[in-house]
C-alpha atoms as a PDB file:
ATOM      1  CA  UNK A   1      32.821  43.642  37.435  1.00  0.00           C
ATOM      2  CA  UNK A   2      34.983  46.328  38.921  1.00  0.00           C
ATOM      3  CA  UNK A   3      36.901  46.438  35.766  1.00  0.00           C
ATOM      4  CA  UNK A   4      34.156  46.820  33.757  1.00  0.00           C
ATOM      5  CA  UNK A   5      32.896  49.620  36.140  1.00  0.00           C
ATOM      6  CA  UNK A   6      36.441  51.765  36.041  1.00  0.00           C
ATOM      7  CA  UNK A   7      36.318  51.068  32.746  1.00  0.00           C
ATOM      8  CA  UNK A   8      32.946  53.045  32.029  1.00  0.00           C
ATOM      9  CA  UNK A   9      33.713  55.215  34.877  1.00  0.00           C
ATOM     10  CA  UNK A  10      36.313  56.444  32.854  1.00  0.00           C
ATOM     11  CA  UNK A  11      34.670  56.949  29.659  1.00  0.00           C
ATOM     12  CA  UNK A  12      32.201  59.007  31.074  1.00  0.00           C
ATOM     13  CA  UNK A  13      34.788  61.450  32.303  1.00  0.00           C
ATOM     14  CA  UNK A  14      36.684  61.281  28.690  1.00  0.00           C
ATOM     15  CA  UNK A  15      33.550  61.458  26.893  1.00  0.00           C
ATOM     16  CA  UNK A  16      32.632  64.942  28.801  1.00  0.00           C
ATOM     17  CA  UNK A  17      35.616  66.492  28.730  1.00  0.00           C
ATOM     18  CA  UNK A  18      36.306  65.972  25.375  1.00  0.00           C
ATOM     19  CA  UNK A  19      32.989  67.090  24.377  1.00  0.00           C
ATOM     20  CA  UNK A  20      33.321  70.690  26.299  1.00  0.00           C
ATOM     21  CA  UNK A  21      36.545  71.019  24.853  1.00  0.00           C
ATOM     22  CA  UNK A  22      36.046  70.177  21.615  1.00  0.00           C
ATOM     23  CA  UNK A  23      32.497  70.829  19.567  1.00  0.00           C
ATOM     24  CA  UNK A  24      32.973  68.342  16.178  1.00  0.00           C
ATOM     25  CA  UNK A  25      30.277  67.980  13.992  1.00  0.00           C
ATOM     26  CA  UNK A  26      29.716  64.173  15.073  1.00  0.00           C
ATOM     27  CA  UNK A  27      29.368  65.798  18.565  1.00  0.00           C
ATOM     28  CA  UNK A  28      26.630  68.395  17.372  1.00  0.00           C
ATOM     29  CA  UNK A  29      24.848  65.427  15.895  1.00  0.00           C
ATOM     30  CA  UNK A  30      25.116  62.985  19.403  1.00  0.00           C
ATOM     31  CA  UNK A  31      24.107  66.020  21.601  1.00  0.00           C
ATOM     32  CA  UNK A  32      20.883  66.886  19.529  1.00  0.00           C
ATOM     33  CA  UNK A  33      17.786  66.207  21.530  1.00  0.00           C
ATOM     34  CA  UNK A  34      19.520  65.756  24.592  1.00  0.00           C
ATOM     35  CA  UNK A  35      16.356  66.941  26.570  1.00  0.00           C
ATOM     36  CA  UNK A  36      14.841  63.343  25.891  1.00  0.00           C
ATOM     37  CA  UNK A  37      17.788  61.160  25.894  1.00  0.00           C
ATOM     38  CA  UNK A  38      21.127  61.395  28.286  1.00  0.00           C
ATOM     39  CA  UNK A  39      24.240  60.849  25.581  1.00  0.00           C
ATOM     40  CA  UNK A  40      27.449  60.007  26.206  1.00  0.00           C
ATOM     41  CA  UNK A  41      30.680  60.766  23.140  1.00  0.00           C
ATOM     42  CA  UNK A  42      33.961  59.935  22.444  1.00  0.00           C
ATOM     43  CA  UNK A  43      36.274  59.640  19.715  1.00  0.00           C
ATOM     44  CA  UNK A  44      35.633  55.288  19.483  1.00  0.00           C
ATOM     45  CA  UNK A  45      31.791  56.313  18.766  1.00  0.00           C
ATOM     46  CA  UNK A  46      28.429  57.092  20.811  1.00  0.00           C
ATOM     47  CA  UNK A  47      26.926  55.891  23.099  1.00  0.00           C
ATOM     48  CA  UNK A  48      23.214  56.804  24.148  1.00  0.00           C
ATOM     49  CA  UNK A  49      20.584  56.094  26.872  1.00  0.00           C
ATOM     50  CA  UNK A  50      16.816  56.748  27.337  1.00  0.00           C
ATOM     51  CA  UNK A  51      15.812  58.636  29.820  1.00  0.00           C
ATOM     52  CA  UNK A  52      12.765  56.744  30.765  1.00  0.00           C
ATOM     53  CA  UNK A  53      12.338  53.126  30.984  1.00  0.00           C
ATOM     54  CA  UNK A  54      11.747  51.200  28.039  1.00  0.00           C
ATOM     55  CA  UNK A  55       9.477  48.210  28.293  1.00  0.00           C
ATOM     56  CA  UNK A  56      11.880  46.275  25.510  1.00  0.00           C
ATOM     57  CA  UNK A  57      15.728  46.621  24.981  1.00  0.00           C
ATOM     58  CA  UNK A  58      16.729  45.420  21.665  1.00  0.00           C
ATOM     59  CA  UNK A  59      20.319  44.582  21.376  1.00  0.00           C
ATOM     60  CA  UNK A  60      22.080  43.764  18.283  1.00  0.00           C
ATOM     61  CA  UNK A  61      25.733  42.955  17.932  1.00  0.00           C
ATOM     62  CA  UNK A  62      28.084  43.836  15.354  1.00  0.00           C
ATOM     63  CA  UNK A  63      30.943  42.911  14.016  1.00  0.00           C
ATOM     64  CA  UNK A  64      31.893  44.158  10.624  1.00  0.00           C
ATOM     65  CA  UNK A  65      28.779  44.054   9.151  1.00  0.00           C
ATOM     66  CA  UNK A  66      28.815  46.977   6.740  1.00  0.00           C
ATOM     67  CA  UNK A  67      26.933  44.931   3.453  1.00  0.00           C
ATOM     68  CA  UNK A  68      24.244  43.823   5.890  1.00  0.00           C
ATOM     69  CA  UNK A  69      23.354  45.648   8.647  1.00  0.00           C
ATOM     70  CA  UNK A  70      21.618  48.585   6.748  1.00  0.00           C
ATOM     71  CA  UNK A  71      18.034  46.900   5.497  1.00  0.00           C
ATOM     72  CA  UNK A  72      18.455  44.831   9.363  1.00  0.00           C
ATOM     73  CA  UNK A  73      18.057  47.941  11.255  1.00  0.00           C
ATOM     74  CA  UNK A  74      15.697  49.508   8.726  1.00  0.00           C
ATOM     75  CA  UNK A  75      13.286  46.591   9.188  1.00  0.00           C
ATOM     76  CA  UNK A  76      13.632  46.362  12.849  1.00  0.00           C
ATOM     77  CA  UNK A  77      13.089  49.843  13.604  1.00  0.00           C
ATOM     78  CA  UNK A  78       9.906  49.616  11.241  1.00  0.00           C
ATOM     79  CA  UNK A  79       8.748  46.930  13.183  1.00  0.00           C
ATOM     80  CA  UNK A  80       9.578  48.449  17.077  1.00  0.00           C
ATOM     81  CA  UNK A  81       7.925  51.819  15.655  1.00  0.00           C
ATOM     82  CA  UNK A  82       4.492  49.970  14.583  1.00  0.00           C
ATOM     83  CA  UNK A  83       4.548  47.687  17.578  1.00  0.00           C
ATOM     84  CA  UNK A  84       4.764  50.430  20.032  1.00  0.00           C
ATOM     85  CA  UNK A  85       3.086  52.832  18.228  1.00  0.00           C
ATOM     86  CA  UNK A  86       5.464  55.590  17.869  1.00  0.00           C
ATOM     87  CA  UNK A  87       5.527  55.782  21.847  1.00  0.00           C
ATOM     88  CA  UNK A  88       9.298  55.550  22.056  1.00  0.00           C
ATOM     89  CA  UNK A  89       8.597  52.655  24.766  1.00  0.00           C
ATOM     90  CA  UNK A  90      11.613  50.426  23.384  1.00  0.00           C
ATOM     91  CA  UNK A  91      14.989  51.140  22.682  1.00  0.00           C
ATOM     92  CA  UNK A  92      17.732  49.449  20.288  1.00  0.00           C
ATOM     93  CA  UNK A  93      21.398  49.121  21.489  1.00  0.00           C
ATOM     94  CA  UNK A  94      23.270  48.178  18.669  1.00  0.00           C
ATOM     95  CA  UNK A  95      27.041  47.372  19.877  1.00  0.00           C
ATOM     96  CA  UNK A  96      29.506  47.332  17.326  1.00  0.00           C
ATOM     97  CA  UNK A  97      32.171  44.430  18.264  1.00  0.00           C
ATOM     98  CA  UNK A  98      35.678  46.363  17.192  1.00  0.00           C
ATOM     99  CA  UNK A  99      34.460  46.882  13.641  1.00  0.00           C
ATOM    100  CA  UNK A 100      37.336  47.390  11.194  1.00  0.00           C
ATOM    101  CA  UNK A 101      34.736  48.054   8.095  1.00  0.00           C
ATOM    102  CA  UNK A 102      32.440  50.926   7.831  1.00  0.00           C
ATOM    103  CA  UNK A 103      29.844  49.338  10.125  1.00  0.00           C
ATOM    104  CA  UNK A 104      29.991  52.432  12.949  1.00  0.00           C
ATOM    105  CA  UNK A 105      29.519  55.037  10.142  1.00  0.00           C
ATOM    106  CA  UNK A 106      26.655  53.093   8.586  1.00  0.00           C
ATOM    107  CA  UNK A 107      24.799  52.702  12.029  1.00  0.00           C
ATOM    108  CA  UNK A 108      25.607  56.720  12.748  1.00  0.00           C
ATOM    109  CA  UNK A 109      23.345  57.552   9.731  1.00  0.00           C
ATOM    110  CA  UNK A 110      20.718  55.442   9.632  1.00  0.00           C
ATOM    111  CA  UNK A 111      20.225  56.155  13.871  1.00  0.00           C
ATOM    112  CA  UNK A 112      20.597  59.851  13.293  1.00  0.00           C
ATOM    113  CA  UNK A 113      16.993  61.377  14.720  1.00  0.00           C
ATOM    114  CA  UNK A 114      16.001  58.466  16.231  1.00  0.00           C
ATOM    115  CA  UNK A 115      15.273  59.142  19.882  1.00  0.00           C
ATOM    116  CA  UNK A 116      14.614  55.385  20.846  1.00  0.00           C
ATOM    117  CA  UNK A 117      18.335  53.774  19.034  1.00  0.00           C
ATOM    118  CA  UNK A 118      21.951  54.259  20.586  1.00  0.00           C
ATOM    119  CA  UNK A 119      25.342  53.105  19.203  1.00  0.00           C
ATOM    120  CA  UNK A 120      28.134  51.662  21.178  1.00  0.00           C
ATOM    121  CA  UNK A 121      31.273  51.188  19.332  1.00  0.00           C
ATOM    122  CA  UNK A 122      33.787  48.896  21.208  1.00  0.00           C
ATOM    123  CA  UNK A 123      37.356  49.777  19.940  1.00  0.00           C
ATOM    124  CA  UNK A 124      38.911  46.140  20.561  1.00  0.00           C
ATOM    125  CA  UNK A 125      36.511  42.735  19.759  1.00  0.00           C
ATOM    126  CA  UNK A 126      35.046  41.366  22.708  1.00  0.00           C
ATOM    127  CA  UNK A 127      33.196  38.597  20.904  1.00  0.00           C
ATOM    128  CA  UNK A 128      29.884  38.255  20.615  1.00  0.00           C
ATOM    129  CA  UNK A 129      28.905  37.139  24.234  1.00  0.00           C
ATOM    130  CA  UNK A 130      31.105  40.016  25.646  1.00  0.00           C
ATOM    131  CA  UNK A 131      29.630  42.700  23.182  1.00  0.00           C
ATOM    132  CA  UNK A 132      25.971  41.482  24.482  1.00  0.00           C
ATOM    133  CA  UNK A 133      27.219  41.394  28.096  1.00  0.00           C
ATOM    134  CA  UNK A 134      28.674  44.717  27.576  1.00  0.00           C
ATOM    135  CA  UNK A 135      25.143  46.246  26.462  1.00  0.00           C
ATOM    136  CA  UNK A 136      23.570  44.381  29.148  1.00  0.00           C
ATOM    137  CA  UNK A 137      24.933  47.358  31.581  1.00  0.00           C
ATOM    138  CA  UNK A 138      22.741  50.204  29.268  1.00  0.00           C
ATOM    139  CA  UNK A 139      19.620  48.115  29.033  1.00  0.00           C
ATOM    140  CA  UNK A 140      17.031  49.633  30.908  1.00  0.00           C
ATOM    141  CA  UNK A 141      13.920  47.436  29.397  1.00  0.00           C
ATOM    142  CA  UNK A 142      11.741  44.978  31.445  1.00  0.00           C
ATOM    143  CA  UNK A 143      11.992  42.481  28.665  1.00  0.00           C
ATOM    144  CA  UNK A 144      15.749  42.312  26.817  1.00  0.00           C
ATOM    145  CA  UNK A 145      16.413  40.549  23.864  1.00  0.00           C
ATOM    146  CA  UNK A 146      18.869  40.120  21.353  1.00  0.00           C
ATOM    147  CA  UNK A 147      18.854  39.287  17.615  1.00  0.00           C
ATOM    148  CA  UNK A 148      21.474  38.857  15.024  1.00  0.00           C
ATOM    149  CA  UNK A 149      23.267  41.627  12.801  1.00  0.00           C
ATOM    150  CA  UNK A 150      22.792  39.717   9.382  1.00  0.00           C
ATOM    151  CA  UNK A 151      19.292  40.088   8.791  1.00  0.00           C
ATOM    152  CA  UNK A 152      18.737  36.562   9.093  1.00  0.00           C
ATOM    153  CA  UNK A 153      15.506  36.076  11.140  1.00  0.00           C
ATOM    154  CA  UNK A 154      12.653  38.384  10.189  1.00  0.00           C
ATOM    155  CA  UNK A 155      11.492  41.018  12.476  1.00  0.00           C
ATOM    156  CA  UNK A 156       8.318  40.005  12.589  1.00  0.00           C
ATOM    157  CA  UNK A 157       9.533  36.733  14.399  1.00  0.00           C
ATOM    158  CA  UNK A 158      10.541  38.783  17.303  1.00  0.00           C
ATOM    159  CA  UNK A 159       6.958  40.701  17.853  1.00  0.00           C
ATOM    160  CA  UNK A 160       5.734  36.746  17.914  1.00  0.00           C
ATOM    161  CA  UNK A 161       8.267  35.803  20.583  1.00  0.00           C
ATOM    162  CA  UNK A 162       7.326  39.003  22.690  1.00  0.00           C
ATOM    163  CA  UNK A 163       4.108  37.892  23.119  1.00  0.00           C
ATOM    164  CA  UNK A 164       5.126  34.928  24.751  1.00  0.00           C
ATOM    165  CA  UNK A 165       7.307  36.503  27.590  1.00  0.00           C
ATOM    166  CA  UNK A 166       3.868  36.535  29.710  1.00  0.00           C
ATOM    167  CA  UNK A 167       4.289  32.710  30.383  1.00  0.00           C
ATOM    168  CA  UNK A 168       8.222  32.515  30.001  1.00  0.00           C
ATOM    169  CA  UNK A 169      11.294  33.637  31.542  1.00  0.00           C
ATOM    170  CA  UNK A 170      13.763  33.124  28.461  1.00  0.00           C
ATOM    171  CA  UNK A 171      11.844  32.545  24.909  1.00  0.00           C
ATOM    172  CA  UNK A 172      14.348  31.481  22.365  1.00  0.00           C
ATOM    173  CA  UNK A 173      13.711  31.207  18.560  1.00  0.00           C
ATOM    174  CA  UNK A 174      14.820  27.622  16.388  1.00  0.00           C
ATOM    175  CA  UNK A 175      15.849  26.278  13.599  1.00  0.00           C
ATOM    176  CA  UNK A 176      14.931  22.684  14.348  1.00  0.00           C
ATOM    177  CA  UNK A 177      11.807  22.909  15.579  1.00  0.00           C
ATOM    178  CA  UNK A 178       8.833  20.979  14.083  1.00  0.00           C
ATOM    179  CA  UNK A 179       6.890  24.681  13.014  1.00  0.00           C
ATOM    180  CA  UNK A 180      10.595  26.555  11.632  1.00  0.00           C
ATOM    181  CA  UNK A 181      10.579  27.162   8.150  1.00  0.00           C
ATOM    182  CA  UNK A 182      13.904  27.435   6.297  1.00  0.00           C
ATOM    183  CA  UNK A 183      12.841  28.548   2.597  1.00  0.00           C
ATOM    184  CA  UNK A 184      16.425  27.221   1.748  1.00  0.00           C
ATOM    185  CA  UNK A 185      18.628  24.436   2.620  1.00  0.00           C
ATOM    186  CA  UNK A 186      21.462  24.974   4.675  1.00  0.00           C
ATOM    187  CA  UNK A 187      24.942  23.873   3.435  1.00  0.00           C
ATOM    188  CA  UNK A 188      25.558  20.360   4.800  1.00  0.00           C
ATOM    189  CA  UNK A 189      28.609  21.496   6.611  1.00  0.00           C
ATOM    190  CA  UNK A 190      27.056  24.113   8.453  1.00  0.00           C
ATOM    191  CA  UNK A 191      23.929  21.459   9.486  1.00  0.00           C
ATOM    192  CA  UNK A 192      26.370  18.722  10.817  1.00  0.00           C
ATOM    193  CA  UNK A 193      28.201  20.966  12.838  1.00  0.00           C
ATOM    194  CA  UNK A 194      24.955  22.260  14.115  1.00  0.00           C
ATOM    195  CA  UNK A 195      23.725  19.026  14.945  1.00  0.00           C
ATOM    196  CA  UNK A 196      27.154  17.470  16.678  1.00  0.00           C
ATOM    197  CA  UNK A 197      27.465  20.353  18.873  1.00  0.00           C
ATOM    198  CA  UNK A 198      23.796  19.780  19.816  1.00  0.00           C
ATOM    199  CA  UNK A 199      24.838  16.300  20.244  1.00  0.00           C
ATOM    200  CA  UNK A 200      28.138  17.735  22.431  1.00  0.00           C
ATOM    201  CA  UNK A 201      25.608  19.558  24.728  1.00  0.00           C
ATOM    202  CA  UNK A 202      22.855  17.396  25.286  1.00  0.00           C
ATOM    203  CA  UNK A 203      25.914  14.907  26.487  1.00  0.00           C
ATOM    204  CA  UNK A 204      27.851  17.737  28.870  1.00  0.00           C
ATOM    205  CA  UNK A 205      24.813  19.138  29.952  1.00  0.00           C
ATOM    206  CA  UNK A 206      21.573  17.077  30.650  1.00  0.00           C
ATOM    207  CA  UNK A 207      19.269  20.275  31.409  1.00  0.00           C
ATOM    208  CA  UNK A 208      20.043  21.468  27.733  1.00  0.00           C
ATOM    209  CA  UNK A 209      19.184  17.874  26.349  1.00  0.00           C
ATOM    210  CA  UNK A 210      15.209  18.575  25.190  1.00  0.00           C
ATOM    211  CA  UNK A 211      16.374  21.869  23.714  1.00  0.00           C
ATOM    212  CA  UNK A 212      16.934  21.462  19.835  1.00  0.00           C
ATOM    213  CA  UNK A 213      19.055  24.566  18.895  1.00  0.00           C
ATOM    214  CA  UNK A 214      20.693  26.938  21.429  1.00  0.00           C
ATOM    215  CA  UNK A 215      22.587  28.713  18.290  1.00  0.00           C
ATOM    216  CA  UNK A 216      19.771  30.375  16.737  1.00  0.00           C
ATOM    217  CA  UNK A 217      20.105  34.321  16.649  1.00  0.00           C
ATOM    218  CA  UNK A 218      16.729  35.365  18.585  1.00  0.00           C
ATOM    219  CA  UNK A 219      16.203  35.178  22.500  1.00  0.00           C
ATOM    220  CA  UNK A 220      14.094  36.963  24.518  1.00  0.00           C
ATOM    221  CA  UNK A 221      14.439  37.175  28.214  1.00  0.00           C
ATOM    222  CA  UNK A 222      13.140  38.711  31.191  1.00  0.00           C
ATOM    223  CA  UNK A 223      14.785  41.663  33.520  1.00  0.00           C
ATOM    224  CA  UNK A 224      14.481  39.396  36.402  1.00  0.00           C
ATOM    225  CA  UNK A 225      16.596  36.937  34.438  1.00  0.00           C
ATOM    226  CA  UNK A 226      19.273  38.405  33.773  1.00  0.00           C
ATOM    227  CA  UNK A 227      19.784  40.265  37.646  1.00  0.00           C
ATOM    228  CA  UNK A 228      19.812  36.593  38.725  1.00  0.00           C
ATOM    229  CA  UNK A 229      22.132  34.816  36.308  1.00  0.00           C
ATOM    230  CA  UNK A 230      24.309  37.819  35.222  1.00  0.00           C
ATOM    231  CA  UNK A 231      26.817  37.160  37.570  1.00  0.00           C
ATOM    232  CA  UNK A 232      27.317  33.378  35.690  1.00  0.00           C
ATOM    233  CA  UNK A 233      27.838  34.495  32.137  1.00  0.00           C
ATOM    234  CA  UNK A 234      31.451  33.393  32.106  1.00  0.00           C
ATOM    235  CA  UNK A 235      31.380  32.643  27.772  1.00  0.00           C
ATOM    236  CA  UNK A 236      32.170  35.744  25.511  1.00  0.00           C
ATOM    237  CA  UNK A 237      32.426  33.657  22.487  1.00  0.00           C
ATOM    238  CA  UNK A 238      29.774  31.938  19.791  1.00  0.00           C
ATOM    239  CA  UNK A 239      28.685  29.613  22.847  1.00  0.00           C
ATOM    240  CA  UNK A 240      27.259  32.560  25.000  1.00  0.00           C
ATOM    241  CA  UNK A 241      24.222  31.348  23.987  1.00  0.00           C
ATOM    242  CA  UNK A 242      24.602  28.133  25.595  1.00  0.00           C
ATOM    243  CA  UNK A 243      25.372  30.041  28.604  1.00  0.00           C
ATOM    244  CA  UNK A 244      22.842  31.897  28.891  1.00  0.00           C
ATOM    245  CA  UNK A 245      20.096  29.178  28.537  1.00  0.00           C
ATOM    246  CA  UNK A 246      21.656  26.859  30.998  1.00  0.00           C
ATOM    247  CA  UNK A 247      21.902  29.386  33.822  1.00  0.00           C
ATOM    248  CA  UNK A 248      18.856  30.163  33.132  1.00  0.00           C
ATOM    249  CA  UNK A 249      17.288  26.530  33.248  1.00  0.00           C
ATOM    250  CA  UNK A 250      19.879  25.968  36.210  1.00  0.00           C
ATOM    251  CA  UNK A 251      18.136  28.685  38.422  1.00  0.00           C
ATOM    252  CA  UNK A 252      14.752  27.099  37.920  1.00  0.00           C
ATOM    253  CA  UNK A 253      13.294  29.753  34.959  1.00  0.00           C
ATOM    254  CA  UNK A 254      11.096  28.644  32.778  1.00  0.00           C
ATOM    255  CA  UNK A 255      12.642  28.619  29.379  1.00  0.00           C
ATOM    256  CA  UNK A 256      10.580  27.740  26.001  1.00  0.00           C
ATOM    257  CA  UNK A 257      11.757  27.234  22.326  1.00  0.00           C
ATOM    258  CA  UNK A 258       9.830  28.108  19.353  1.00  0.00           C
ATOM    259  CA  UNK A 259      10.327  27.872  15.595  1.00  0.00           C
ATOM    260  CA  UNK A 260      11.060  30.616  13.391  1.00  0.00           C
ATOM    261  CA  UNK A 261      11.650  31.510   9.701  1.00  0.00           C
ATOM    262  CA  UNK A 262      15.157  31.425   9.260  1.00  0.00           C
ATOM    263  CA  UNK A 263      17.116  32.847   5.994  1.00  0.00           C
ATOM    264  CA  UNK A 264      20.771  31.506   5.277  1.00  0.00           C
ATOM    265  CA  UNK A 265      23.293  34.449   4.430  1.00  0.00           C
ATOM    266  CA  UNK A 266      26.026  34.604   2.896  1.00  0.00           C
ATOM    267  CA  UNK A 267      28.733  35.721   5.369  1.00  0.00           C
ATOM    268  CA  UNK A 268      28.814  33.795   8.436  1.00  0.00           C
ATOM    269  CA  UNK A 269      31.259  35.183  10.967  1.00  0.00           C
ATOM    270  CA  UNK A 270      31.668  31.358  12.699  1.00  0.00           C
ATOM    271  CA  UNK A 271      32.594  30.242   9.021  1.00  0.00           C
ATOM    272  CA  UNK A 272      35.801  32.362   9.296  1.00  0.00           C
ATOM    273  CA  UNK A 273      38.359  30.652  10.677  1.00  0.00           C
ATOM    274  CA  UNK A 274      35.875  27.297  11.607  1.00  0.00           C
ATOM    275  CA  UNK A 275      38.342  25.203  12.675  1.00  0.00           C
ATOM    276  CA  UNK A 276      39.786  27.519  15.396  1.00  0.00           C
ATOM    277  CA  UNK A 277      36.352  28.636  16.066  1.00  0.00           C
ATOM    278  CA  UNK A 278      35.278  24.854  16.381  1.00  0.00           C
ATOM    279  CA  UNK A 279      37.540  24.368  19.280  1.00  0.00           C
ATOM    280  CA  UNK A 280      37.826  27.184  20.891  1.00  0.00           C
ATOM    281  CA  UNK A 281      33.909  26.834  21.475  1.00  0.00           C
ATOM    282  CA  UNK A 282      34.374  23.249  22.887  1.00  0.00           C
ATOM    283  CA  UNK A 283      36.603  24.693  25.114  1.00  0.00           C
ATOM    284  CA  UNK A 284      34.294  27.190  26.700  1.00  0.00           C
ATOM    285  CA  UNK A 285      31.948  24.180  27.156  1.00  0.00           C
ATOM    286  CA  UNK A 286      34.575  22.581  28.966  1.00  0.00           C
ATOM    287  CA  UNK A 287      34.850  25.699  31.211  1.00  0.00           C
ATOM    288  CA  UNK A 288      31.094  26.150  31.439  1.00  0.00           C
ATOM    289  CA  UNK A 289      30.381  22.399  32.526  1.00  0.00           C
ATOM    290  CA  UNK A 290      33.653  22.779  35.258  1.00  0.00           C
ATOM    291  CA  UNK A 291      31.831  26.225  36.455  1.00  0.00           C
ATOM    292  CA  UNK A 292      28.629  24.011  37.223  1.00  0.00           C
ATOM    293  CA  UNK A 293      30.759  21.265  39.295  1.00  0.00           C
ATOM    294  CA  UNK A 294      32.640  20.207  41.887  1.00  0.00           C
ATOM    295  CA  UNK A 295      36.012  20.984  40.272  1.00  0.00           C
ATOM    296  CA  UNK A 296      34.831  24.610  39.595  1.00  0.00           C
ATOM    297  CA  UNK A 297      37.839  26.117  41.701  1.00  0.00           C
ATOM    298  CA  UNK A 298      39.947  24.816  38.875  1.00  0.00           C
ATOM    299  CA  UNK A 299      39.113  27.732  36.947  1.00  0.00           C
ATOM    300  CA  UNK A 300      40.264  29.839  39.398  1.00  0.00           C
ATOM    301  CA  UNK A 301      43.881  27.998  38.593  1.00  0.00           C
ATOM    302  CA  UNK A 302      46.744  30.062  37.162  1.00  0.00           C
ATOM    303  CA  UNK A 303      46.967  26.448  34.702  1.00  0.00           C
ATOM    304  CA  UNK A 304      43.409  26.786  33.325  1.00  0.00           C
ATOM    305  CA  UNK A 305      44.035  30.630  32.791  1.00  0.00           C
ATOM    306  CA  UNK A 306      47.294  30.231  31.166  1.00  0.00           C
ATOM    307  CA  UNK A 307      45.511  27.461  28.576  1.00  0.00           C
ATOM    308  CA  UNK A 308      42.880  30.363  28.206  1.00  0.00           C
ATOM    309  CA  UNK A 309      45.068  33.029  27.498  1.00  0.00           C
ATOM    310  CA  UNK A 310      46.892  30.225  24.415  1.00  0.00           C
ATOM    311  CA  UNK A 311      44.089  29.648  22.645  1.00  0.00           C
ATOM    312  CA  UNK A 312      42.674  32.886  22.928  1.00  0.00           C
ATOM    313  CA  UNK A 313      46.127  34.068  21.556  1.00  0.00           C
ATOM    314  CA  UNK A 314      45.835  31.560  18.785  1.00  0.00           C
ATOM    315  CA  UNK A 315      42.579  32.307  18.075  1.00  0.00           C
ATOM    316  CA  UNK A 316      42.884  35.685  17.543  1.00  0.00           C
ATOM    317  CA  UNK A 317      46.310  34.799  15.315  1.00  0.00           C
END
């Protein structure tokens, strides 16, 4: 954590400096309406905070999503916007996961004027559990929540899984459950892999065994949550998800699952690359089970971090 904190430490000095030394356009545009919203800039991209507290933080990650995440935002910020009523009483992080398309750019001008939206740009990948981890610092909301990039989920779903967050700790949306509605069939690879990892975690962890899909892109989660179990999110990849729930069920929160429409797209980021994906997943598992054991000093071994560091390497190869 004192990484992390250097680490913004110092792009808040950068981020100054370089914007009273040099006025670019891109810095005109960040610095507009900075009576209602504190801004930070830097070369990598934006990054912007409310002011006030938002009852909802909305965080989306991103990684190279430049077909897809246009009509996403669009419809989400529709949605925020009616549900609030124009009171600026959310606001959407959207964290862009060392994008090497035109994702940033994209995000820049659909955002631009929008009071309640920031941009993060991360210059090197982080995966998706580190890019939400890594917004988790700027959310201010009560309620937090994240949603996939790809459009996938309707934003409607989420206003139904807000309302729930009165009786629940952690709401997360599902494929599998007996009122989700998939107007198409998923690809029978994609459905057995689904299933045998929720085979895999019902087996490693027997908290997680009445939950039916932990990989959906929708959870919504209280403040209080995440100050308890922030400290435990160890998993940056795919599986963050799993994290996340566990802790949370771990620490006594109440935790319910609820179907929700669910559209296949073209474009899945875990298809690239499945194999390596595939196991490097089972091996955060592996470390996530240890973690919540006895034997969690082993991960504190310079053994388990050298295996970490190989198939990190290899993964990213």
């Amino acid at each position: 954590m004192l990484v992390w904190y250097q680490l913004a430490s110092a792009i808040v000095l950068t981020t100054v400096k370089g914007y009273l030394e040099s006025q670019t356009p891109i810095a005109a545009l960040v610095f507009q309406n900075i009576q209602y919203r504190r801004k930070l800039f830097n070369e990598m991209g934006e990054t912007a905070a409310l002011e006030t507290k938002p009852q909802l933080s909305l965080v989306i990650p991103a990684y190279n999503e430049a077909g897809r995440i246009e009509p996403t935002l669009k419809d989400l910020m529709f949605t925020l916007e009616r549900k609030f009523k124009f009171n600026e009483n959310y606001e959407l992080l959207i964290i862009m996961d060392g994008c090497e398309d035109g994702t940033p750019e994209i995000v820049k001008a659909i955002i631009k004027n929008h009071l309640s939206v920031s941009a993060i740009v991360l210059p090197n990948r982080l995966g998706k559990g580190g890019a939400i981890m890594e917004a988790l610092k700027y959310a201010k909301g009560d309620l937090i929540a994240f949603i996939d990039a790809d459009g996938s989920i309707p934003s409607i779903e989420l206003s139904r899984l807000i309302k729930l967050t009165d009786q629940y700790d952690l709401v997360i949306g599902s494929r599998y459950a007996k009122t989700s509605v998939l107007p198409f069939r998923r690809p029978l690879t994609r459905f057995l892999f689904s299933r045998s990892f929720n085979v895999l975690l019902g087996l490693l962890f027997w908290r997680l065994r009445n939950i039916k899909d932990t990989q959906c892109g929708v959870k919504i989660f209280t403040k209080k949550l995440i100050d308890v179990v922030n400290g435990e999110l160890l998993i940056s990849d795919f599986a963050f998800d799993v994290n996340l729930i566990y802790s949370a069920l771990f620490h006594g929160f109440k935790v319910k699952e609820v179907g929700v429409t669910w559209i296949e797209k073209d474009g899945s980021k875990l298809s690239h690359g499945f194999y390596k994906q595939s196991v490097f997943m089972a091996f955060s598992l592996l470390r996530l089970r240890i973690y919540y054991s006895y034997l969690n000093k082993i991960l504190e071994s310079k053994t388990f971090a050298k295996i970490a560091d190989v198939l990190q390497a290899w993964l990213n190869s």
